[in-house]
C-alpha atoms as a PDB file:
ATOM      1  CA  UNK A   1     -11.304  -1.307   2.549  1.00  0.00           C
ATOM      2  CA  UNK A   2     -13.398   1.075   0.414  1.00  0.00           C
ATOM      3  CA  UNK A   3     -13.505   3.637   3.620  1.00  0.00           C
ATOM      4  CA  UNK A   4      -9.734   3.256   3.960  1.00  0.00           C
ATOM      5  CA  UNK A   5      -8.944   3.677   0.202  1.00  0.00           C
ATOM      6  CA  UNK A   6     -12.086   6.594   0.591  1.00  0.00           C
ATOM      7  CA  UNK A   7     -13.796   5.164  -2.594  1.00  0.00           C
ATOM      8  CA  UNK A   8     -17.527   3.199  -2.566  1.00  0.00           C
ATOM      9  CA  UNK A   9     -17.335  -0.342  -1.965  1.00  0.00           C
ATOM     10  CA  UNK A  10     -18.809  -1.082  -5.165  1.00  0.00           C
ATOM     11  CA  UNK A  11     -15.994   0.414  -7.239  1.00  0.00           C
ATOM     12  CA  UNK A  12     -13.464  -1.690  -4.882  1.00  0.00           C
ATOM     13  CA  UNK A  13     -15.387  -4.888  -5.784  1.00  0.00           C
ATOM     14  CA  UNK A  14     -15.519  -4.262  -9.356  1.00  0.00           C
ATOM     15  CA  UNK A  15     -11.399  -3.641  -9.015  1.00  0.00           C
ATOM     16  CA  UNK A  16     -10.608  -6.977  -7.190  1.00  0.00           C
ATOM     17  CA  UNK A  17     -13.297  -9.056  -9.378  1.00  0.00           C
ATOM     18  CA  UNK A  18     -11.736  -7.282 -12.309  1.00  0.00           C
ATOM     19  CA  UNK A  19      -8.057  -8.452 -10.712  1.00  0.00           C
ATOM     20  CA  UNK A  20      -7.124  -4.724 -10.990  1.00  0.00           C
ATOM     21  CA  UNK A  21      -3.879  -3.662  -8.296  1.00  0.00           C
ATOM     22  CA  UNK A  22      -4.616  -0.760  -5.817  1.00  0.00           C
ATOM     23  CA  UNK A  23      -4.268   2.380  -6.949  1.00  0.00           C
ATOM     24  CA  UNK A  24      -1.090   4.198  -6.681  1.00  0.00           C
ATOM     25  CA  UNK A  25      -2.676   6.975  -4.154  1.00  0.00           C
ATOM     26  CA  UNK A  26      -4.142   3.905  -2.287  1.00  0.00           C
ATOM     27  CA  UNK A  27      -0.817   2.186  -1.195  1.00  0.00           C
ATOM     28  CA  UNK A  28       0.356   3.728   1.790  1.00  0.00           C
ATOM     29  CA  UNK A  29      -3.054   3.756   3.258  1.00  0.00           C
ATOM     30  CA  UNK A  30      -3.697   0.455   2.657  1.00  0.00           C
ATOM     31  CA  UNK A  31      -0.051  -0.986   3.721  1.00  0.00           C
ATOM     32  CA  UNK A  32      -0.823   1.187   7.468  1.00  0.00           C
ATOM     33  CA  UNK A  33      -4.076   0.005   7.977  1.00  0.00           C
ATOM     34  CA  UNK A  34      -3.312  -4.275   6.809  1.00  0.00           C
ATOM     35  CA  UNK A  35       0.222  -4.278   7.461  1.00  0.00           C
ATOM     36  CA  UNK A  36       0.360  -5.465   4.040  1.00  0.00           C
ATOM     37  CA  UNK A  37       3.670  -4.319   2.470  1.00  0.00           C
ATOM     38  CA  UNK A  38       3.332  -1.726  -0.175  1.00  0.00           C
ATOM     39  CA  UNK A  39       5.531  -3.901  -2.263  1.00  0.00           C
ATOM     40  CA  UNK A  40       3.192  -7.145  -2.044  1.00  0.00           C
ATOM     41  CA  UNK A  41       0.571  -4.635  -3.060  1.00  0.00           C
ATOM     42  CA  UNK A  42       2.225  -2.742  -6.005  1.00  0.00           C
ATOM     43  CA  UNK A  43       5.018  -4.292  -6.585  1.00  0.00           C
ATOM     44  CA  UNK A  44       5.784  -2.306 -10.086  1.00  0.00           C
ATOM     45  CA  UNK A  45       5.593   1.206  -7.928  1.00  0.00           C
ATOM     46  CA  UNK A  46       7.722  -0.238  -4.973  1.00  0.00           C
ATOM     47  CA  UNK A  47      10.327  -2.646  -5.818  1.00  0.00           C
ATOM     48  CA  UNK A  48      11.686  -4.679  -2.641  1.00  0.00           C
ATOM     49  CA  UNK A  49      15.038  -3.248  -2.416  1.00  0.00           C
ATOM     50  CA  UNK A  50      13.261   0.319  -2.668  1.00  0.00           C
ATOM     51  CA  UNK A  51      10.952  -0.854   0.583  1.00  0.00           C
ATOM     52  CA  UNK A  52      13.790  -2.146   2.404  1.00  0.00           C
ATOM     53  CA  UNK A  53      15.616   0.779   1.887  1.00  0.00           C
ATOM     54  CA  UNK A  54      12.414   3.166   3.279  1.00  0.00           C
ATOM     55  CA  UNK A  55      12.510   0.598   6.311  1.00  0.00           C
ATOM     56  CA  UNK A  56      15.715   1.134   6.955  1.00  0.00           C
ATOM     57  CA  UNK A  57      15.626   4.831   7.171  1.00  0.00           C
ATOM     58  CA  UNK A  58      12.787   4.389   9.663  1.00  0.00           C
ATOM     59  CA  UNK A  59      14.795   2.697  11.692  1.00  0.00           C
ATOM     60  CA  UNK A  60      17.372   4.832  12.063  1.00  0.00           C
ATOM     61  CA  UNK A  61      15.091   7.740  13.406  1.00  0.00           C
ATOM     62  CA  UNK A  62      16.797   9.317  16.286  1.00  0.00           C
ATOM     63  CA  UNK A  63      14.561   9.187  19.390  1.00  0.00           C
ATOM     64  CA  UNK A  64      13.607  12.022  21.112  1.00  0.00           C
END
């Protein structure tokens, strides 16, 4: 995780043991790399009806 989030795994420790949320710049790496949604990881930056709303509008790409 600390590669992904490009931090030292020490500093990610200290955040979870601390109970600390990722950090905003974090998200969107995190969420491509778990497939944990950015709203179960910062919920308070990315409100569910905000992430359904970005899914949707993925969806709808046109294909080329």
């Amino acid at each position: 995780m600390a590669e992904v989030c490009g931090k030292k795994q020490p500093t990610i420790s200290k955040r979870l043991k601390a109970g600390k949320p990722a950090e905003p710049e974090e998200v969107l790496a995190i969420e491509a790399e778990t497939g944990i949604s950015r709203h179960d990881l910062r919920p308070d930056l990315y409100p569910q009806e905000m992430v359904s709303r970005d899914n949707a509008s993925v969806d709808q790409r046109p294909e080329r």
